[in-house]
N, C-alpha and C. Protein backbone atom coordinates (compact mmCIF):
# COMPACT_ATOMS: atom_id res chain seq x y z
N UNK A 1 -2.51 -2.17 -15.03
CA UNK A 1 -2.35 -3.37 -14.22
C UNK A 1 -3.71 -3.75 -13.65
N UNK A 2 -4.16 -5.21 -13.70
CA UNK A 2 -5.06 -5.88 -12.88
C UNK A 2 -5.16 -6.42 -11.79
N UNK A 3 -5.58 -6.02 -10.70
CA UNK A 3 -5.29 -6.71 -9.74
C UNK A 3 -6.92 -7.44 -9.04
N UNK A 4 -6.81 -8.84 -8.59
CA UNK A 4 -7.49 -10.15 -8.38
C UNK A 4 -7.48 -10.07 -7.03
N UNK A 5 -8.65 -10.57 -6.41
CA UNK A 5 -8.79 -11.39 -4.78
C UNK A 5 -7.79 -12.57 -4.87
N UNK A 6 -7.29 -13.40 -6.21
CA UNK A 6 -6.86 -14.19 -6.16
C UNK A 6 -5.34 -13.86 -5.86
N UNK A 7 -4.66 -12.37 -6.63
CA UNK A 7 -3.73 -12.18 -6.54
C UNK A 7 -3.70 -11.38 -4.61
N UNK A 8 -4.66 -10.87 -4.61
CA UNK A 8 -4.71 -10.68 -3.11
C UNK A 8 -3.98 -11.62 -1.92
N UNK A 9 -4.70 -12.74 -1.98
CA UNK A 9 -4.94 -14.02 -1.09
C UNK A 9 -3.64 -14.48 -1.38
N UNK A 10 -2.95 -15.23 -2.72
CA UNK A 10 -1.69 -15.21 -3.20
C UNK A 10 -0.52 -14.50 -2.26
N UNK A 11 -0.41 -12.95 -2.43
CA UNK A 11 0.29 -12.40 -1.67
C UNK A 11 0.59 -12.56 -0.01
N UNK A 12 -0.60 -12.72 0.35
CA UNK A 12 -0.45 -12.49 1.94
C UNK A 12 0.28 -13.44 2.40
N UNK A 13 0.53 -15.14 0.96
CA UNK A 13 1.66 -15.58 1.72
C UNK A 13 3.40 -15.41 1.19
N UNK A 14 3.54 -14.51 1.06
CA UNK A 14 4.81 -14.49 0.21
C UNK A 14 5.89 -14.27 1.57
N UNK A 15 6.58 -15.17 0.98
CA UNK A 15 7.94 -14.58 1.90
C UNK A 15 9.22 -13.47 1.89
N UNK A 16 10.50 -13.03 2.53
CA UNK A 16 11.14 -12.45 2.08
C UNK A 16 11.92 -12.57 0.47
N UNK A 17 11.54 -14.22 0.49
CA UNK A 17 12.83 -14.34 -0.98
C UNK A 17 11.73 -13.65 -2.22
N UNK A 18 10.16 -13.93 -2.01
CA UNK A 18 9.53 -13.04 -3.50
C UNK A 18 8.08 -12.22 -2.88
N UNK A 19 8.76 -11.27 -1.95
CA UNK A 19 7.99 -10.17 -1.35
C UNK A 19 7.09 -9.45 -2.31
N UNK A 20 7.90 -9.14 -3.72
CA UNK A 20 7.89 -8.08 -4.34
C UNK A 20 7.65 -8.55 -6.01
N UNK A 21 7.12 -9.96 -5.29
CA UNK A 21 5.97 -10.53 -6.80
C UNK A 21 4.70 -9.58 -7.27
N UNK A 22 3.61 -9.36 -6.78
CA UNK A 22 3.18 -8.10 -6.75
C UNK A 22 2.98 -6.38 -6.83
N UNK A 23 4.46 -6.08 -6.61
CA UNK A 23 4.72 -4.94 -6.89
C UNK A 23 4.89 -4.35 -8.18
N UNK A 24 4.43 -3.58 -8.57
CA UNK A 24 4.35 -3.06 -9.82
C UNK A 24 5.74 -2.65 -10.28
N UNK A 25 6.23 -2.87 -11.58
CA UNK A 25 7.23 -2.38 -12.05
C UNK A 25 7.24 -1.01 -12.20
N UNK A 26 8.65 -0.28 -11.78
CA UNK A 26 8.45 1.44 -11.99
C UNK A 26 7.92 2.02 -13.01
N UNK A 27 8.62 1.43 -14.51
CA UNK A 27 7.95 2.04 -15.35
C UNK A 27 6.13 1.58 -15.43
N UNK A 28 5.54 0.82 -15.17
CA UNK A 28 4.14 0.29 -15.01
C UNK A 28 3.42 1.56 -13.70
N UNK A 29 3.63 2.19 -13.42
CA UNK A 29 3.24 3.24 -12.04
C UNK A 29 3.03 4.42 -13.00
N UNK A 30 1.91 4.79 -12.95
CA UNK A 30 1.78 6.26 -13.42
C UNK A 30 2.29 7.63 -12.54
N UNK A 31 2.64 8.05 -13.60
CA UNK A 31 3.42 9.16 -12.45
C UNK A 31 2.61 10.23 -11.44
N UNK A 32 1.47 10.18 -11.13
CA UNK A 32 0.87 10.68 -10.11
C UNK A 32 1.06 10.19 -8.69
N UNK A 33 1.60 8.87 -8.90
CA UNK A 33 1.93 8.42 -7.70
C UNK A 33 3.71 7.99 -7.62
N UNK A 34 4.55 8.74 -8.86
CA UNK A 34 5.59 8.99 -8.24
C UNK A 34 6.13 10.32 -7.59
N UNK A 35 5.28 11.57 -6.59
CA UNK A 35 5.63 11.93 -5.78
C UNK A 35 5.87 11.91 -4.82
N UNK A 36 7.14 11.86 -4.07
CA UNK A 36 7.50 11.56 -2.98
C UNK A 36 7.33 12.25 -1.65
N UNK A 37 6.45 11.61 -0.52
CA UNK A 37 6.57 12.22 0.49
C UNK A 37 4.58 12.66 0.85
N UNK A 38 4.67 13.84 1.51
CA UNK A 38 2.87 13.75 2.06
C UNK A 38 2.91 15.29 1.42
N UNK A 39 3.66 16.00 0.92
CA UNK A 39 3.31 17.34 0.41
C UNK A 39 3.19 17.54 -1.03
N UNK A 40 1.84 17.67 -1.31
CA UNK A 40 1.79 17.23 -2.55
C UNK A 40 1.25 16.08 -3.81
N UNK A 41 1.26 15.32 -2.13
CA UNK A 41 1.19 13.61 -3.26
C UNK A 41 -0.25 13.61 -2.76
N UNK A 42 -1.00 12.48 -3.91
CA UNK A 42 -2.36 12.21 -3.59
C UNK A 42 -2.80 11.30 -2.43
N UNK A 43 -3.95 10.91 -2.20
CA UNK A 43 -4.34 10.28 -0.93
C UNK A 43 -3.83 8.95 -0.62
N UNK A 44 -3.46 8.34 -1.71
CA UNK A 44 -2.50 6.93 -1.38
C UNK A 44 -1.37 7.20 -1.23
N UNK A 45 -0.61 8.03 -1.71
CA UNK A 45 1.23 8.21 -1.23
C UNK A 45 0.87 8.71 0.16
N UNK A 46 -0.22 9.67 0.55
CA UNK A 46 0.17 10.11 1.58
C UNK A 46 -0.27 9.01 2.95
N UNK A 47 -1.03 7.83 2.44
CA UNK A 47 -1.19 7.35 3.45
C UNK A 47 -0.18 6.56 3.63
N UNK A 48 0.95 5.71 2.49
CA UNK A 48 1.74 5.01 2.57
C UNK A 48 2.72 5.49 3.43
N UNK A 49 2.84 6.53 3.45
CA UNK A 49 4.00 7.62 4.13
C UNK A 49 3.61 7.71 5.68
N UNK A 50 2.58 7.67 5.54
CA UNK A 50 2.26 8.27 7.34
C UNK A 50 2.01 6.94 7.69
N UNK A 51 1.93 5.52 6.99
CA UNK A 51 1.86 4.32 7.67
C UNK A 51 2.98 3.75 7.98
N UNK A 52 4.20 4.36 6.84
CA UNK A 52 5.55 3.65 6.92
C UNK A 52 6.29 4.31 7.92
N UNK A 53 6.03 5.55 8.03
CA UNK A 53 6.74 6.66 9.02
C UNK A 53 6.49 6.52 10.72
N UNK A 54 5.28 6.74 10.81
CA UNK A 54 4.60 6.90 11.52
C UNK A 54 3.49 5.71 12.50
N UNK A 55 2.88 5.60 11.72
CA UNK A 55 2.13 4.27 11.48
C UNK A 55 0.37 4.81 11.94
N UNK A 56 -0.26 3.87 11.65
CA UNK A 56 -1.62 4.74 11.48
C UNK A 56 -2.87 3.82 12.08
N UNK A 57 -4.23 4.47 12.73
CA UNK A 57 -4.74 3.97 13.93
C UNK A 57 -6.03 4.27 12.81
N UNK A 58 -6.68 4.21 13.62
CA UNK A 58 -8.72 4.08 13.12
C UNK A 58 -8.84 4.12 11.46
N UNK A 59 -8.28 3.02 11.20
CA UNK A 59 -7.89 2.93 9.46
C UNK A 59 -8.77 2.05 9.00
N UNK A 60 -9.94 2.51 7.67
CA UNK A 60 -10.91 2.01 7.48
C UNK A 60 -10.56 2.03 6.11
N UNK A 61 -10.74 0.82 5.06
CA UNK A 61 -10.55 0.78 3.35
C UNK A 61 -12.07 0.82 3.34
N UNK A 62 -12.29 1.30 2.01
CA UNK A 62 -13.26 1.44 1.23
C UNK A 62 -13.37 0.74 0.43
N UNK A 63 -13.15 -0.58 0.22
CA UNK A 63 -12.72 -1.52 -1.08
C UNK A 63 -14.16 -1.17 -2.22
N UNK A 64 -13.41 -1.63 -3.25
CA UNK A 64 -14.54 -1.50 -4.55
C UNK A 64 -15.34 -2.80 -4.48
N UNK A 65 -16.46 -2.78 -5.17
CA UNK A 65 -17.00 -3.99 -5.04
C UNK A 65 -16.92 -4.98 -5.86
N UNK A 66 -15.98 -5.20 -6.56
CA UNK A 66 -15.65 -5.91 -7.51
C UNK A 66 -14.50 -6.95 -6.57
N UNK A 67 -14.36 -6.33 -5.32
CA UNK A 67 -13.22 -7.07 -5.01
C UNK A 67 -13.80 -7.79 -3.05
N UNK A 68 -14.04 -9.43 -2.54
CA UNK A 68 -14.25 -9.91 -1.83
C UNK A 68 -13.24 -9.93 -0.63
N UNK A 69 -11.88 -8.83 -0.55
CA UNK A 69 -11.32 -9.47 0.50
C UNK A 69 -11.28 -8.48 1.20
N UNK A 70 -10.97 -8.89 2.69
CA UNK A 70 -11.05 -7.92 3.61
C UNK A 70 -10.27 -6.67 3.91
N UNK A 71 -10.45 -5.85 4.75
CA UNK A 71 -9.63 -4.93 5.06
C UNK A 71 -7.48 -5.98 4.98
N UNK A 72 -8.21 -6.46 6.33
CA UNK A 72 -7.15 -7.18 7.39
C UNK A 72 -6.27 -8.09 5.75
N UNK A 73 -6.82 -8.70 5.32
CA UNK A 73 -6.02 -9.16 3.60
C UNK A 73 -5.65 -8.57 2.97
N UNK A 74 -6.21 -7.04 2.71
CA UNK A 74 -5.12 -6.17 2.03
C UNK A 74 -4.04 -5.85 2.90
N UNK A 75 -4.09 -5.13 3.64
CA UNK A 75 -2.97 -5.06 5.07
C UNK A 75 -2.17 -6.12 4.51
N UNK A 76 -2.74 -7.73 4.64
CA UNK A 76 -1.17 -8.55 4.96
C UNK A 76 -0.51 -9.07 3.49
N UNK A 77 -1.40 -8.40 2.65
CA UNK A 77 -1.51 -8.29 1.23
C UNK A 77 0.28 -7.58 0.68
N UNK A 78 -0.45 -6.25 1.59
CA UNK A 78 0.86 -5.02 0.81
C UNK A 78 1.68 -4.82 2.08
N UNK A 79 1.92 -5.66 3.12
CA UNK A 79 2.82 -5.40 3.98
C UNK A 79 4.08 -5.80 3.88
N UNK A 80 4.19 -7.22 3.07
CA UNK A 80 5.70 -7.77 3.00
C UNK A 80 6.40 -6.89 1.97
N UNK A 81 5.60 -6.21 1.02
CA UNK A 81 6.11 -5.22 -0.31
C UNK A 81 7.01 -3.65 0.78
N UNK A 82 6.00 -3.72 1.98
CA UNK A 82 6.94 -2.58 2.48
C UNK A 82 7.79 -2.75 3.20
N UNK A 83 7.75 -3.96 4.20
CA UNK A 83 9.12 -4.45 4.32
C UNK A 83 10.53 -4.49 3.75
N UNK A 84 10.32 -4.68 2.96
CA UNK A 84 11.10 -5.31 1.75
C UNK A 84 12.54 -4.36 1.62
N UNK A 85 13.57 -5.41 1.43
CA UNK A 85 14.65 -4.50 1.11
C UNK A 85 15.43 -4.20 0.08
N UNK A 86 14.23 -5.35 -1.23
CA UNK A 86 14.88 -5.52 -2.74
C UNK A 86 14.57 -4.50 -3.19
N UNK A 87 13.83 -3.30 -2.95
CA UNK A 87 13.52 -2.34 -3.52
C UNK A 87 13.39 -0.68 -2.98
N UNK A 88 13.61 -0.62 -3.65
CA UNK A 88 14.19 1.57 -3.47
C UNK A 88 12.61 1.67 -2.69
N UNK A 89 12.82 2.88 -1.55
CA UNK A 89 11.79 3.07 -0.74
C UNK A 89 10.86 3.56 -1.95
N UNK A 90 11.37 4.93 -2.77
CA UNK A 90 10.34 5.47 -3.86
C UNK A 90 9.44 4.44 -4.36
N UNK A 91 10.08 3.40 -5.44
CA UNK A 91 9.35 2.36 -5.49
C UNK A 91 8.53 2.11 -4.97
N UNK A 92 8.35 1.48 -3.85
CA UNK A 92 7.89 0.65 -2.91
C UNK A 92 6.69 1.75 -2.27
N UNK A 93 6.96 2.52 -2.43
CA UNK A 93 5.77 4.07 -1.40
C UNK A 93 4.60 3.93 -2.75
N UNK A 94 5.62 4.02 -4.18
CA UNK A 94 5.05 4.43 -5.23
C UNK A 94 3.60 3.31 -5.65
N UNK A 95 4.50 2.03 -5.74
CA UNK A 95 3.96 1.05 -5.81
C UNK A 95 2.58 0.63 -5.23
N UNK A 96 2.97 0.90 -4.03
CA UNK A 96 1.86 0.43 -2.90
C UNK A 96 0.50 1.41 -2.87
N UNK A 97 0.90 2.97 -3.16
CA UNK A 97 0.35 3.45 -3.42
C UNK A 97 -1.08 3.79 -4.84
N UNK A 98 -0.06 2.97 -5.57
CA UNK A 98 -0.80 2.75 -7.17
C UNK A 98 -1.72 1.32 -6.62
N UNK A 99 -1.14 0.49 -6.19
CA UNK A 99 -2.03 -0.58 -5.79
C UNK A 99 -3.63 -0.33 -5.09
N UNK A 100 -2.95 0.36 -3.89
CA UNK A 100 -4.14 0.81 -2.72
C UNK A 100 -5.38 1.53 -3.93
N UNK A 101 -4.95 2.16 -5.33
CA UNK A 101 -6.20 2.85 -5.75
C UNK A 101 -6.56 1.81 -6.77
N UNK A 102 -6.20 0.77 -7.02
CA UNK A 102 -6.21 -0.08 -7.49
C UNK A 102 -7.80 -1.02 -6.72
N UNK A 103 -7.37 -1.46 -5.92
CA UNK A 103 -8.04 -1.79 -4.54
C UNK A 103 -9.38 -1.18 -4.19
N UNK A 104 -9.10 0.27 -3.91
CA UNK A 104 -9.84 1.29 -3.09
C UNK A 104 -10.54 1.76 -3.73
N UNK A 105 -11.91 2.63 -2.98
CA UNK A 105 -12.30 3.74 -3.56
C UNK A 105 -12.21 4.76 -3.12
N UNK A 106 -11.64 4.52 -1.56
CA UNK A 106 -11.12 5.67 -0.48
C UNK A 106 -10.92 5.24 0.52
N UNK A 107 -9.84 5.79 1.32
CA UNK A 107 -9.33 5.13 2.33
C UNK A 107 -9.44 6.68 3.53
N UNK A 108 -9.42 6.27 4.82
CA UNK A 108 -9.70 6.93 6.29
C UNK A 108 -8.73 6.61 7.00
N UNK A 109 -7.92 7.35 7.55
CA UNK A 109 -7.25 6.68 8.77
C UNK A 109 -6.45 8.43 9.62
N UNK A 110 -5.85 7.81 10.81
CA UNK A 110 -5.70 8.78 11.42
C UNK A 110 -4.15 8.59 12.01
N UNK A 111 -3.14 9.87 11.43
CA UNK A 111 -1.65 9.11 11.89
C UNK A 111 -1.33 9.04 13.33
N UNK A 112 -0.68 8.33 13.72
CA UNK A 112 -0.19 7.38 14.70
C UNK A 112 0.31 8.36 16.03
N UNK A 113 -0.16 9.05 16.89
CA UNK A 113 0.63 9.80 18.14
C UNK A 113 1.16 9.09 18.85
N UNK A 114 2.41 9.03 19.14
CA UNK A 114 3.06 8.50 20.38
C UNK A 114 2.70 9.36 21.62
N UNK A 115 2.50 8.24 22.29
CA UNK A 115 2.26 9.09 23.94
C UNK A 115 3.77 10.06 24.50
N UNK A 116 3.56 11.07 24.64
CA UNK A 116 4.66 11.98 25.41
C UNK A 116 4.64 11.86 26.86
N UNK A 117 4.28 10.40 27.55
CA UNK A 117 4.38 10.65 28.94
C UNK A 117 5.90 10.26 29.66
């Protein structure tokens, strides 16, 4: 799969009725990124997981340079895909995950503590 600044920019306006224009078809996902969950899986499932779960703070992309858009555009890029309720969470973890390395060359972030006061 190819993915474009154009298909980037595209996305960030999609609504609920075609969230999941962008999302990769299951069979199109290599199976390194169909493990489920943070034990085990590589650095994009596990961030999808601790962003969807949890949610995640001092989060810095590494974009490739082939690609002009910002952090904050990928964010609103692959956010309606996780929303989304047309599709099986696996999917959707899987998906987003194959995308982000798509995108990336490495990603930073730190999961989300709720205050215990």
């Amino acid at each position: 799969m190819q993915i474009t600044d154009k298909m980037i920019q595209d996305g960030r306006n999609l609504n609920l009725l075609n969230e999941n224009t962008y999302l990769p078809e299951w069979k199109d996902i290599p199976e390194e990124f169909k493990t489920y969950g943070s034990i085990g899986s590589n650095k994009w499932v596990k961030f999808h997981t601790d962003w969807f779960y949890s949610g995640v703070s001092e989060l810095e992309f590494f974009i490739k340079p082939e690609f002009s858009s910002t952090q904050e555009e990928i964010l609103q890029f692959l956010h309606p895909m996780m929303c989304s309720f047309s599709s099986k969470h696996e999917h959707k973890t899987a998906g987003i995950a194959y995308l982000l390395s798509l995108i990336l060359t490495d990603i930073k972030w730190t999961v989300h503590k709720p205050d215990n006061k």
